[in-house]
PDB file of N, CA and C in Angstrom:
ATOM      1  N   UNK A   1       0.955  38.587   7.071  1.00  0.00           N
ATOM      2  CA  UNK A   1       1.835  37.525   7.536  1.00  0.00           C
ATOM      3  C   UNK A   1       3.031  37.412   6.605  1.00  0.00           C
ATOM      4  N   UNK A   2       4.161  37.235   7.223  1.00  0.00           N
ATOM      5  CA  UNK A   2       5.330  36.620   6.589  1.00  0.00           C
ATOM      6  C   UNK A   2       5.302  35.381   5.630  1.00  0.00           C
ATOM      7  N   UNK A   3       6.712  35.089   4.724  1.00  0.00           N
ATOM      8  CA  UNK A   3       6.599  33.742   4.085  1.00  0.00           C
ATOM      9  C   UNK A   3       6.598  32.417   5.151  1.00  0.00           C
ATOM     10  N   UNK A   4       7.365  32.894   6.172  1.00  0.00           N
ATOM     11  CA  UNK A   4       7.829  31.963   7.034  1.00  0.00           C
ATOM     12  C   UNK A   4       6.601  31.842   7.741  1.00  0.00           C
ATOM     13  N   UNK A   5       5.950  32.513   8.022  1.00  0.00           N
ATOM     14  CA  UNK A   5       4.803  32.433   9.320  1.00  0.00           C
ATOM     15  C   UNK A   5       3.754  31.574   8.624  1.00  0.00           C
ATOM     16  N   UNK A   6       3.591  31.794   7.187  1.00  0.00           N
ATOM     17  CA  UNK A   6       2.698  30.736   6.445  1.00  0.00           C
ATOM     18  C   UNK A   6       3.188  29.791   6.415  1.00  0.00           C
ATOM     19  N   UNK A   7       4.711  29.463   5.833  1.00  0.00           N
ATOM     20  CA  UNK A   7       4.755  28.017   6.240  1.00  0.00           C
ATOM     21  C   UNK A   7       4.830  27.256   7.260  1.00  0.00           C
ATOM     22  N   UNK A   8       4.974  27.938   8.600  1.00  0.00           N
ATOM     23  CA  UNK A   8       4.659  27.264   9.409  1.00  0.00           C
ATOM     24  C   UNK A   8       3.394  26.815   9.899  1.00  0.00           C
ATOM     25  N   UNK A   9       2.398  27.770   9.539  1.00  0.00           N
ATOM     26  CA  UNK A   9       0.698  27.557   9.976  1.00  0.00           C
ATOM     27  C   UNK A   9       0.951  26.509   9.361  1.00  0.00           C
ATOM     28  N   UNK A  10       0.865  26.435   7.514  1.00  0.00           N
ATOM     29  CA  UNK A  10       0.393  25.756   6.533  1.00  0.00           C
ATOM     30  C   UNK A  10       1.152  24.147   6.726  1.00  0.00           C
ATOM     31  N   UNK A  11       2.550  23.937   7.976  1.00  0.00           N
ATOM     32  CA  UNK A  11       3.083  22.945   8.328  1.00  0.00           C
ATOM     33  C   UNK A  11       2.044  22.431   9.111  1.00  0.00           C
ATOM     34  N   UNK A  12       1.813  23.394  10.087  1.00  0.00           N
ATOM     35  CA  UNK A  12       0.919  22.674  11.225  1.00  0.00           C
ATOM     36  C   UNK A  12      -0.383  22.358  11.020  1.00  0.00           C
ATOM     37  N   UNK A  13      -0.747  22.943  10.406  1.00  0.00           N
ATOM     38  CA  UNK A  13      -2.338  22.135   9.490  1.00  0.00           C
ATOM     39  C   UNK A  13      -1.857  20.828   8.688  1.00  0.00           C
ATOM     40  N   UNK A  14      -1.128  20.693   7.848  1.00  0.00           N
ATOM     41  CA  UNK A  14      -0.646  19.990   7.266  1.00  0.00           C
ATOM     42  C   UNK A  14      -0.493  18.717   8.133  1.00  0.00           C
ATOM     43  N   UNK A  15       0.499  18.812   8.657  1.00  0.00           N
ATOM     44  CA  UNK A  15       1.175  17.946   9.340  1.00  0.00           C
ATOM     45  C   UNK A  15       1.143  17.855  10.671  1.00  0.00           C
ATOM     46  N   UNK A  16       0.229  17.259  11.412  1.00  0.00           N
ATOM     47  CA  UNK A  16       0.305  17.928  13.286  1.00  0.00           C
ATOM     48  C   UNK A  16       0.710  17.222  14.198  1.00  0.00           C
ATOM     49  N   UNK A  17       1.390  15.887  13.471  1.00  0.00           N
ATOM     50  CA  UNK A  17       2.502  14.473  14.215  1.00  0.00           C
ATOM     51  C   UNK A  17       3.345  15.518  13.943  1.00  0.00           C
ATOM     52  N   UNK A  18       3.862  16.229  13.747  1.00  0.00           N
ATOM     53  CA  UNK A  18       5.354  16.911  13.931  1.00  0.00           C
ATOM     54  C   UNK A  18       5.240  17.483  15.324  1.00  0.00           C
ATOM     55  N   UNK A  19       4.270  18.155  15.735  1.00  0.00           N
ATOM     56  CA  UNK A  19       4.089  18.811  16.605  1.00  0.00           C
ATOM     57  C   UNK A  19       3.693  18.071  17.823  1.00  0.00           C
ATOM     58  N   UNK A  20       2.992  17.530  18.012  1.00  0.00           N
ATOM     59  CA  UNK A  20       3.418  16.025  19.085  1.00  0.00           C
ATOM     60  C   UNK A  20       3.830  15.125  19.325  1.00  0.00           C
ATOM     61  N   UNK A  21       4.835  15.516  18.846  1.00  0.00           N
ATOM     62  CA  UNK A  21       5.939  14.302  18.831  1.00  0.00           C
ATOM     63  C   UNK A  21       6.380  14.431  20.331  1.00  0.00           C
ATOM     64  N   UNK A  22       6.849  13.572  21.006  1.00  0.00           N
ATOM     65  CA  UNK A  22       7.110  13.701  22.175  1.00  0.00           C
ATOM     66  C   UNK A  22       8.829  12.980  22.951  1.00  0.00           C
ATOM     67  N   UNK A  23       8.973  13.331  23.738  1.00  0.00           N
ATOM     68  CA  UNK A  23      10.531  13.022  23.708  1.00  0.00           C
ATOM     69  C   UNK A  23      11.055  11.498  23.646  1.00  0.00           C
ATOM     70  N   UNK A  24      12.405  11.665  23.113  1.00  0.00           N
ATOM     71  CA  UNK A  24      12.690  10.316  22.229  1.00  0.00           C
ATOM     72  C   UNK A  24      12.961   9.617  22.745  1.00  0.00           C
ATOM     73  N   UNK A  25      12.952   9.440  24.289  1.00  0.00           N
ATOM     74  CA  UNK A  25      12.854   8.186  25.085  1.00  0.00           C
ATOM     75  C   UNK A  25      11.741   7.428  25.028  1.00  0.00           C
ATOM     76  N   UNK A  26      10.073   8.265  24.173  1.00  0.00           N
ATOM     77  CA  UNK A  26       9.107   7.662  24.444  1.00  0.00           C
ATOM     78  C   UNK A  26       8.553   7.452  22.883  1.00  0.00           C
ATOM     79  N   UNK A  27       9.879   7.237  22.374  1.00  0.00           N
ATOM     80  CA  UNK A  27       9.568   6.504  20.597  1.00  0.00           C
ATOM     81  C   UNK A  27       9.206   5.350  20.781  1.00  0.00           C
ATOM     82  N   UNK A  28       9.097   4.987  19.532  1.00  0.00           N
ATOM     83  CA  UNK A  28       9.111   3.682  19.364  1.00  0.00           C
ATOM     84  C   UNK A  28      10.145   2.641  18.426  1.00  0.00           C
ATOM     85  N   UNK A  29      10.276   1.515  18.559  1.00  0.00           N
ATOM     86  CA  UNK A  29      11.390   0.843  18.362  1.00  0.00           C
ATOM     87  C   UNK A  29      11.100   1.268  16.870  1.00  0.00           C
ATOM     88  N   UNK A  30      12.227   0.703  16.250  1.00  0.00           N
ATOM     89  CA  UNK A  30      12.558   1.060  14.655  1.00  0.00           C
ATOM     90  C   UNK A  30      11.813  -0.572  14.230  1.00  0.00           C
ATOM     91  N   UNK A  31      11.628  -1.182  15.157  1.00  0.00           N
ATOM     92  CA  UNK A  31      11.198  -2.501  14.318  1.00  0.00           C
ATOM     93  C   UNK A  31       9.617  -2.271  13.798  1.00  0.00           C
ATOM     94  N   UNK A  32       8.729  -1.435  15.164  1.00  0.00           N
ATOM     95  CA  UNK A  32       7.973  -1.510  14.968  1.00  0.00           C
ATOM     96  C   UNK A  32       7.516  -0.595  13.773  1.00  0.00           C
ATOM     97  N   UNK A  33       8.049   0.742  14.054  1.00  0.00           N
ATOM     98  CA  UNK A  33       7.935   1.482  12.711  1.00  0.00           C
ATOM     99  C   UNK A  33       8.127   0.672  11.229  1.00  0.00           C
ATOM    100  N   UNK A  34       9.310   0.428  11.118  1.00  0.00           N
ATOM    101  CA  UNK A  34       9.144  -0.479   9.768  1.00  0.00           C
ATOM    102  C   UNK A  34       8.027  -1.088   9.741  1.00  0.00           C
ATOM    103  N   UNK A  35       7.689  -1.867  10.568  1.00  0.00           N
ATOM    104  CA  UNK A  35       6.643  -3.079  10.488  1.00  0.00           C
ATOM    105  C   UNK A  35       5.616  -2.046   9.621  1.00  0.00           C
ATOM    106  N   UNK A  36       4.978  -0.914  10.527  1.00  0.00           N
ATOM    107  CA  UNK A  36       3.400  -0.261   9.850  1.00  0.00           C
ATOM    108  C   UNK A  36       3.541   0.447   8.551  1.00  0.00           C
ATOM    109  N   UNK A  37       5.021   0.403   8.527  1.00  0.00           N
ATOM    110  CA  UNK A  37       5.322   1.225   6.807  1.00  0.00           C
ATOM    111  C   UNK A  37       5.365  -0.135   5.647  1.00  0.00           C
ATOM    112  N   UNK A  38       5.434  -1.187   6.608  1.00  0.00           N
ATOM    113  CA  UNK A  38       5.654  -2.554   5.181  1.00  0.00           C
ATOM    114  C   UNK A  38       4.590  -2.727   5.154  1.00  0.00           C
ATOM    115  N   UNK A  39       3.757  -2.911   6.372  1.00  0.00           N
ATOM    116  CA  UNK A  39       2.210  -3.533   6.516  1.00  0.00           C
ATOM    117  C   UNK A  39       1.262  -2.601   5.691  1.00  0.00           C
ATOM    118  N   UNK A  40       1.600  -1.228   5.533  1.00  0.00           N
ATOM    119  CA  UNK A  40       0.911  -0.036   4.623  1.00  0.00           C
ATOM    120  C   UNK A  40       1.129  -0.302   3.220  1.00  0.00           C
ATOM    121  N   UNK A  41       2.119  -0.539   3.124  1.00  0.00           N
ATOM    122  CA  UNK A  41       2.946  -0.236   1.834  1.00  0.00           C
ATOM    123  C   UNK A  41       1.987  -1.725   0.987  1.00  0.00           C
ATOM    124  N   UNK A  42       2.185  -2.327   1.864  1.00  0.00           N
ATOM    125  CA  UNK A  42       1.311  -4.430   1.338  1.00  0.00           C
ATOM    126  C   UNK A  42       0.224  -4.168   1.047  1.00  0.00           C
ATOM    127  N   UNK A  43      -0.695  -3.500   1.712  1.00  0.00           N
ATOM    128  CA  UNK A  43      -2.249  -2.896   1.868  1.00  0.00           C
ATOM    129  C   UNK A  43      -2.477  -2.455   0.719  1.00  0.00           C
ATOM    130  N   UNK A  44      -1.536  -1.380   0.632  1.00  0.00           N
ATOM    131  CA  UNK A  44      -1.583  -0.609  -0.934  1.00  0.00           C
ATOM    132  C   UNK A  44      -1.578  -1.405  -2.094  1.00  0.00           C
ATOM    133  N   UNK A  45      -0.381  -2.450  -2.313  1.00  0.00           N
ATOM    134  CA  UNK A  45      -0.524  -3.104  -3.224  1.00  0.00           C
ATOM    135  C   UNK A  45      -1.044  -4.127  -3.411  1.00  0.00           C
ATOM    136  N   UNK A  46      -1.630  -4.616  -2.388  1.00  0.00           N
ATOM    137  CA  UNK A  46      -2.855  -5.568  -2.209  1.00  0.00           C
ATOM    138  C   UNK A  46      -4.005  -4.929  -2.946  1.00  0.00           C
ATOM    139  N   UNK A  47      -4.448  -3.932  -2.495  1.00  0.00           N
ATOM    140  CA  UNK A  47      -5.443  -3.046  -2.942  1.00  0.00           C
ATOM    141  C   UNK A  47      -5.690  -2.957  -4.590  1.00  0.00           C
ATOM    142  N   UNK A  48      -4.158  -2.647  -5.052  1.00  0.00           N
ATOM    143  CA  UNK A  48      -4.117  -2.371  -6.221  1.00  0.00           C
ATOM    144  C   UNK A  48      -4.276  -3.747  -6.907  1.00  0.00           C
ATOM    145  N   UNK A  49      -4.180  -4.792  -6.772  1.00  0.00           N
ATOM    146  CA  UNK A  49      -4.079  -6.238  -7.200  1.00  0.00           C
ATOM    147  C   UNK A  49      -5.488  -6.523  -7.219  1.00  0.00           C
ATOM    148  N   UNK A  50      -6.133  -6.338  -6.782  1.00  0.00           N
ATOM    149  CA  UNK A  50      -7.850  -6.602  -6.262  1.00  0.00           C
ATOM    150  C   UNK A  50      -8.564  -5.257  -7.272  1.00  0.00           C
ATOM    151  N   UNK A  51      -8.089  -4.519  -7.184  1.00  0.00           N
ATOM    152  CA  UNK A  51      -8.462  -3.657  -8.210  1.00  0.00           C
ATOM    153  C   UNK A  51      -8.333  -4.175 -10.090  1.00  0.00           C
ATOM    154  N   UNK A  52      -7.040  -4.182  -9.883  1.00  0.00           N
ATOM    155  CA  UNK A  52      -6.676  -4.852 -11.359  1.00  0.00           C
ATOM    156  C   UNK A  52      -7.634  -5.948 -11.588  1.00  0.00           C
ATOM    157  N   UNK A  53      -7.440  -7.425 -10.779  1.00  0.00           N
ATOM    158  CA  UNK A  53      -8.831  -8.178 -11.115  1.00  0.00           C
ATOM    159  C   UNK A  53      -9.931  -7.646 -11.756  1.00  0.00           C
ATOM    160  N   UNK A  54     -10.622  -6.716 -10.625  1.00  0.00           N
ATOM    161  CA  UNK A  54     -11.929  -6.001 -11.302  1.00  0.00           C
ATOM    162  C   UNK A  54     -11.551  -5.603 -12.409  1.00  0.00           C
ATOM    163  N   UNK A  55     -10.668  -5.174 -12.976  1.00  0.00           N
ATOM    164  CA  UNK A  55     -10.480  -4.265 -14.254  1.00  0.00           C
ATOM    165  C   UNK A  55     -10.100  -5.275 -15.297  1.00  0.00           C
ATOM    166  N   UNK A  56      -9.879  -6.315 -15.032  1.00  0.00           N
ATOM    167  CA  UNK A  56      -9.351  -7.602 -15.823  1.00  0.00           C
ATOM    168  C   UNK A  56     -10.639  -8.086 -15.985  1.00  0.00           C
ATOM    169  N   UNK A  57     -11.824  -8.150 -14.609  1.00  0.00           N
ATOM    170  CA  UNK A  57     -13.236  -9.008 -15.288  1.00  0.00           C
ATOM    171  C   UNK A  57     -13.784  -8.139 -16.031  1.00  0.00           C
ATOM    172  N   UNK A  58     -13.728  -6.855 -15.887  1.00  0.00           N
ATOM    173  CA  UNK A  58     -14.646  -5.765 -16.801  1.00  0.00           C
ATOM    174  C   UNK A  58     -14.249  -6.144 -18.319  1.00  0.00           C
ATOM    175  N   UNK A  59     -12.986  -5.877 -18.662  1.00  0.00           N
ATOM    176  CA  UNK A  59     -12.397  -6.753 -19.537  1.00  0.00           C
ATOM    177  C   UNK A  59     -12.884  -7.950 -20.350  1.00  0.00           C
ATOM    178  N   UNK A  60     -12.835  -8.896 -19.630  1.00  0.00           N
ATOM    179  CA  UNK A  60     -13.537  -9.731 -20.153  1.00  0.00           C
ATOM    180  C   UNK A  60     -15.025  -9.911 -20.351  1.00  0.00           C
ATOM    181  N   UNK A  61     -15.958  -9.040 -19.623  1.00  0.00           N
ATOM    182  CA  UNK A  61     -17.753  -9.308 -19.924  1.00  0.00           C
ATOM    183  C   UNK A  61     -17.506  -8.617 -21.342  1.00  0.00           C
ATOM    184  N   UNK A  62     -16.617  -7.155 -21.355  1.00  0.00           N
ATOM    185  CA  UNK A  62     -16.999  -6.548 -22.446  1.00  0.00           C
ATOM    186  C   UNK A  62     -16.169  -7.001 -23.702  1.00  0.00           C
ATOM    187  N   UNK A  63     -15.724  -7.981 -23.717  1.00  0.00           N
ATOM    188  CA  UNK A  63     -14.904  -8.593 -24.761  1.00  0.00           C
ATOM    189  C   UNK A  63     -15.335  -8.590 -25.860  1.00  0.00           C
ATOM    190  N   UNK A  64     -16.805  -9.317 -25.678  1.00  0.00           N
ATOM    191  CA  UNK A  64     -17.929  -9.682 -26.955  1.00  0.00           C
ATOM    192  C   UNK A  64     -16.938 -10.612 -27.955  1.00  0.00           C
ATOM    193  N   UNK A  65     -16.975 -11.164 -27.387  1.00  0.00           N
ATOM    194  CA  UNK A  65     -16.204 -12.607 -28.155  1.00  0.00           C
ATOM    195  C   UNK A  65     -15.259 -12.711 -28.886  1.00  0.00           C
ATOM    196  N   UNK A  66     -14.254 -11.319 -28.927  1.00  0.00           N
ATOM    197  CA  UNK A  66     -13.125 -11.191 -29.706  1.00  0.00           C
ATOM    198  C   UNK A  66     -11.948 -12.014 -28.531  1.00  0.00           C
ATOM    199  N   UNK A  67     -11.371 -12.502 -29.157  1.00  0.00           N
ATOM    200  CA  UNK A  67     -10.260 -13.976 -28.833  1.00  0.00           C
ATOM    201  C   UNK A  67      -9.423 -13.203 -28.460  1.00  0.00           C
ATOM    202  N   UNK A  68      -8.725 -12.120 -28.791  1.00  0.00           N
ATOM    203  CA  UNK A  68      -7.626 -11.179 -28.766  1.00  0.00           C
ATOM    204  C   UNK A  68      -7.854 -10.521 -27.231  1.00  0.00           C
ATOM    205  N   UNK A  69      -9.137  -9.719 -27.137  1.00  0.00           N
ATOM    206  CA  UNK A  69      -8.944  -9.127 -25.813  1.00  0.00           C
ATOM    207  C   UNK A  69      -9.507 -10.066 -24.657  1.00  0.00           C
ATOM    208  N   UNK A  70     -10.432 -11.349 -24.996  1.00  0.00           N
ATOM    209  CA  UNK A  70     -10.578 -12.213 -23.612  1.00  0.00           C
ATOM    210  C   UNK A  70      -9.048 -12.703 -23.809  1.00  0.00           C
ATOM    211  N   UNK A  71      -8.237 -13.125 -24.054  1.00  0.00           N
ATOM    212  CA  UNK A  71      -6.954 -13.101 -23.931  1.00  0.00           C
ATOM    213  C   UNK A  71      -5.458 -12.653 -23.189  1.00  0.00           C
ATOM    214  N   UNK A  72      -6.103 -11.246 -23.675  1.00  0.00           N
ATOM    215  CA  UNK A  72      -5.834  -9.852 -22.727  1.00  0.00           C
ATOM    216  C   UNK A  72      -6.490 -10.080 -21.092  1.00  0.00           C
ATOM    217  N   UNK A  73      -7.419 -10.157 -21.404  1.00  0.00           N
ATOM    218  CA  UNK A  73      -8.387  -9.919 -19.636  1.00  0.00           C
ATOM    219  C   UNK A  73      -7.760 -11.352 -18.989  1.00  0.00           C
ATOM    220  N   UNK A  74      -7.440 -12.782 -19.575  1.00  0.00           N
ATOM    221  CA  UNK A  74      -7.277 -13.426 -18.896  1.00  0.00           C
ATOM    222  C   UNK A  74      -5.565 -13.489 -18.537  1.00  0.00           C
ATOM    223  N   UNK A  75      -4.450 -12.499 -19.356  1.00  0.00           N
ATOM    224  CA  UNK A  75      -3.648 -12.655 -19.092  1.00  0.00           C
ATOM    225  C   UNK A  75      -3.631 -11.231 -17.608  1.00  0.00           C
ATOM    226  N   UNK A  76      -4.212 -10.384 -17.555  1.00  0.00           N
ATOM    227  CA  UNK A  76      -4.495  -9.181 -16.709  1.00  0.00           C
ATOM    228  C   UNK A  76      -4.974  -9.870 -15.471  1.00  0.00           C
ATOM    229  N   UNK A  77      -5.995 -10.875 -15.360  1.00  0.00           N
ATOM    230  CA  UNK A  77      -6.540 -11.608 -14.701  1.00  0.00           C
ATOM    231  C   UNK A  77      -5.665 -12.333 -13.644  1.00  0.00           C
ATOM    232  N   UNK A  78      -4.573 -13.133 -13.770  1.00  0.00           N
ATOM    233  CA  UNK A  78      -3.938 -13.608 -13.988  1.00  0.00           C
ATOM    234  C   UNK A  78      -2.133 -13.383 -13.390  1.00  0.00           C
ATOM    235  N   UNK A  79      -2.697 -12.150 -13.818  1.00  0.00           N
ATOM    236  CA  UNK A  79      -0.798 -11.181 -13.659  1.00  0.00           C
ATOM    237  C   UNK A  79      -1.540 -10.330 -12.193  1.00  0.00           C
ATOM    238  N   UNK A  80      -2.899 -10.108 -12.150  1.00  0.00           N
ATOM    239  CA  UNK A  80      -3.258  -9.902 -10.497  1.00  0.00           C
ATOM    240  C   UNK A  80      -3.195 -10.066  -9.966  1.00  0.00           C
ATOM    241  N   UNK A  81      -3.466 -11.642 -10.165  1.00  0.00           N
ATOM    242  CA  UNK A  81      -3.627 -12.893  -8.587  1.00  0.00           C
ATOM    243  C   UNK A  81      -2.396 -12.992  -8.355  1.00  0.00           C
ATOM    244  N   UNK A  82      -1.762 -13.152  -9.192  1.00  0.00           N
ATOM    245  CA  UNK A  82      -0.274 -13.385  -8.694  1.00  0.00           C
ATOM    246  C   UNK A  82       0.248 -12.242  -8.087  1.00  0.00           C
ATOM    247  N   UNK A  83       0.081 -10.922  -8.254  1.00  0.00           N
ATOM    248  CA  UNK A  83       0.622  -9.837  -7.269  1.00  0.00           C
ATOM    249  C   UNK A  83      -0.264  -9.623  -6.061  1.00  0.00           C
ATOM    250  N   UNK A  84      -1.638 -10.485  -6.156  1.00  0.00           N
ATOM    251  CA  UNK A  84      -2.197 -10.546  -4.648  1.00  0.00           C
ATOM    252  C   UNK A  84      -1.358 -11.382  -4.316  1.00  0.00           C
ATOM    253  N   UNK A  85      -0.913 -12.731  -4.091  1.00  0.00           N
ATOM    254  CA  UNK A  85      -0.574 -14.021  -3.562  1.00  0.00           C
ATOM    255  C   UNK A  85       0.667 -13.422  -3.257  1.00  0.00           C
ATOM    256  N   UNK A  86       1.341 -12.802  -4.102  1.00  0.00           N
ATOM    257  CA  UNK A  86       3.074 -12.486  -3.763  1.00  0.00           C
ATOM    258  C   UNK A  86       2.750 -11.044  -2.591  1.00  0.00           C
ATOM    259  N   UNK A  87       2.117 -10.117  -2.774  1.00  0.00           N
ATOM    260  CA  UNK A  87       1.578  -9.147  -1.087  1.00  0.00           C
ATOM    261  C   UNK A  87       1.410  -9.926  -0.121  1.00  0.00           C
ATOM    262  N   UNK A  88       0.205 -10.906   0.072  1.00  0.00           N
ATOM    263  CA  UNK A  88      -0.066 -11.885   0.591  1.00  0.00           C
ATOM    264  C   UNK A  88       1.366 -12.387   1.686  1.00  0.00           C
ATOM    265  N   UNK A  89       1.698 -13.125   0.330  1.00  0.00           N
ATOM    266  CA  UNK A  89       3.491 -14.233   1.058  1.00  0.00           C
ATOM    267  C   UNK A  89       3.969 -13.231   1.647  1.00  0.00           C
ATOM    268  N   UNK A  90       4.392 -11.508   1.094  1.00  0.00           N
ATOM    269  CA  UNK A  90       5.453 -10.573   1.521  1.00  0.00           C
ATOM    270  C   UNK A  90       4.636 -10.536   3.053  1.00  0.00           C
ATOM    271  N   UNK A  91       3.256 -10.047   3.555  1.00  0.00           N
ATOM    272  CA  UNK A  91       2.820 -10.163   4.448  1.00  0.00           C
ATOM    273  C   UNK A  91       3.298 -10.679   5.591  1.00  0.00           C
ATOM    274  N   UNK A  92       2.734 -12.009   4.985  1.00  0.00           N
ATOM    275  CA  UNK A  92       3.052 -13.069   5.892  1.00  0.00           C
ATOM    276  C   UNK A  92       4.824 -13.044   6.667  1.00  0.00           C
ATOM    277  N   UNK A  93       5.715 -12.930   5.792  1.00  0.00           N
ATOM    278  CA  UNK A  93       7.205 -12.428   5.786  1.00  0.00           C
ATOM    279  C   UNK A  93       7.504 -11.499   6.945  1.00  0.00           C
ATOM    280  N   UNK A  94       6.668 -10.454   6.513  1.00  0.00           N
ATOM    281  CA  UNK A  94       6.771  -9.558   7.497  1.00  0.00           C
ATOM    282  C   UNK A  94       6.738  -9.677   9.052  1.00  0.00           C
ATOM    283  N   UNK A  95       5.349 -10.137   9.025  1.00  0.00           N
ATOM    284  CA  UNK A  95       4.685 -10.411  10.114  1.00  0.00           C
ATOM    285  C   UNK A  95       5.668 -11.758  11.040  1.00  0.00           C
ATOM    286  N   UNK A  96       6.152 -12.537  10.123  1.00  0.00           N
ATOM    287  CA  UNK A  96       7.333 -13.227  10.983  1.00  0.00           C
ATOM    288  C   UNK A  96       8.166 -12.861  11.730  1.00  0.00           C
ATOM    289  N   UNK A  97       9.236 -12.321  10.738  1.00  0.00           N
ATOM    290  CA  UNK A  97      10.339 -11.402  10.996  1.00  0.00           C
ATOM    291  C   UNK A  97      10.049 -10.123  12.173  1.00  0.00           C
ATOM    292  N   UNK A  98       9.059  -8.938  12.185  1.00  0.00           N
ATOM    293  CA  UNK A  98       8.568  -8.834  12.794  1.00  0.00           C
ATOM    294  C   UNK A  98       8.655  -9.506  14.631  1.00  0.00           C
ATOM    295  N   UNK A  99       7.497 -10.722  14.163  1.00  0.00           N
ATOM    296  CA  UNK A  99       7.882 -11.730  15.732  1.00  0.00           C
ATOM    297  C   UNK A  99       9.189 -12.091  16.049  1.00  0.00           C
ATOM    298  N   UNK A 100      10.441 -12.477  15.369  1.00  0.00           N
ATOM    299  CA  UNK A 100      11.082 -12.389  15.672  1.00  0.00           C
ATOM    300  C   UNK A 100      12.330 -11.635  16.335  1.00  0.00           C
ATOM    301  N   UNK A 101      12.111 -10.363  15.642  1.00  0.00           N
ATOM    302  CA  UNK A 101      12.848  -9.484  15.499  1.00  0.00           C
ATOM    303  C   UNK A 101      12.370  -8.923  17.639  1.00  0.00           C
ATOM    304  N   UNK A 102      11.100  -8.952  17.565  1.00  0.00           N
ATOM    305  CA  UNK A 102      10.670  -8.016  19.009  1.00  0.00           C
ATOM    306  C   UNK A 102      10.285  -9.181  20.012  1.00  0.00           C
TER     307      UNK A 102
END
């Protein structure tokens, strides 16, 4: 096989929404697209915020009573919730705008 002939297999394995894509009268609006790339994008860093927590309580069981790192875990703790609550609000944002927009 050619270079080209591999990258095209190795496209179409890869990637196989390229290949059914279908004609552009039967897209979809740009609102809605944005919408599932913000609503993904929130997920993600939702995810990661809920993660950090956990990694903020681990933190703190294993502290063993040094003042310095429960300190640490509760400022980690802390700097989470608040990037859940602010995904959260952006969410919510979305999901407005969104209704309005369609």
């Amino acid at each position: 096989m050619r270079w080209y002939q591999i990258i095209f297999v190795f496209g179409l394995v890869m990637f196989p929404f390229v290949v059914l894509a279908g004609a552009i009268d039967e897209a979809q609006p740009l609102t809605v697209s944005l919408t599932k790339v913000l609503n993904f994008l929130l997920l993600i860093f939702g995810a990661i915020g809920i993660l950090g927590m956990m990694v903020a309580g681990f933190m703190y069981f294993t502290a063993g009573g040094d003042e310095r790192q429960m300190l640490l875990a509760k400022k980690a703790w802390f700097a989470s919730v608040t990037g859940v609550i602010i995904a959260l609000g952006s969410m919510v944002l979305v999901w407005t705008v969104a209704e309005l927009l369609s």
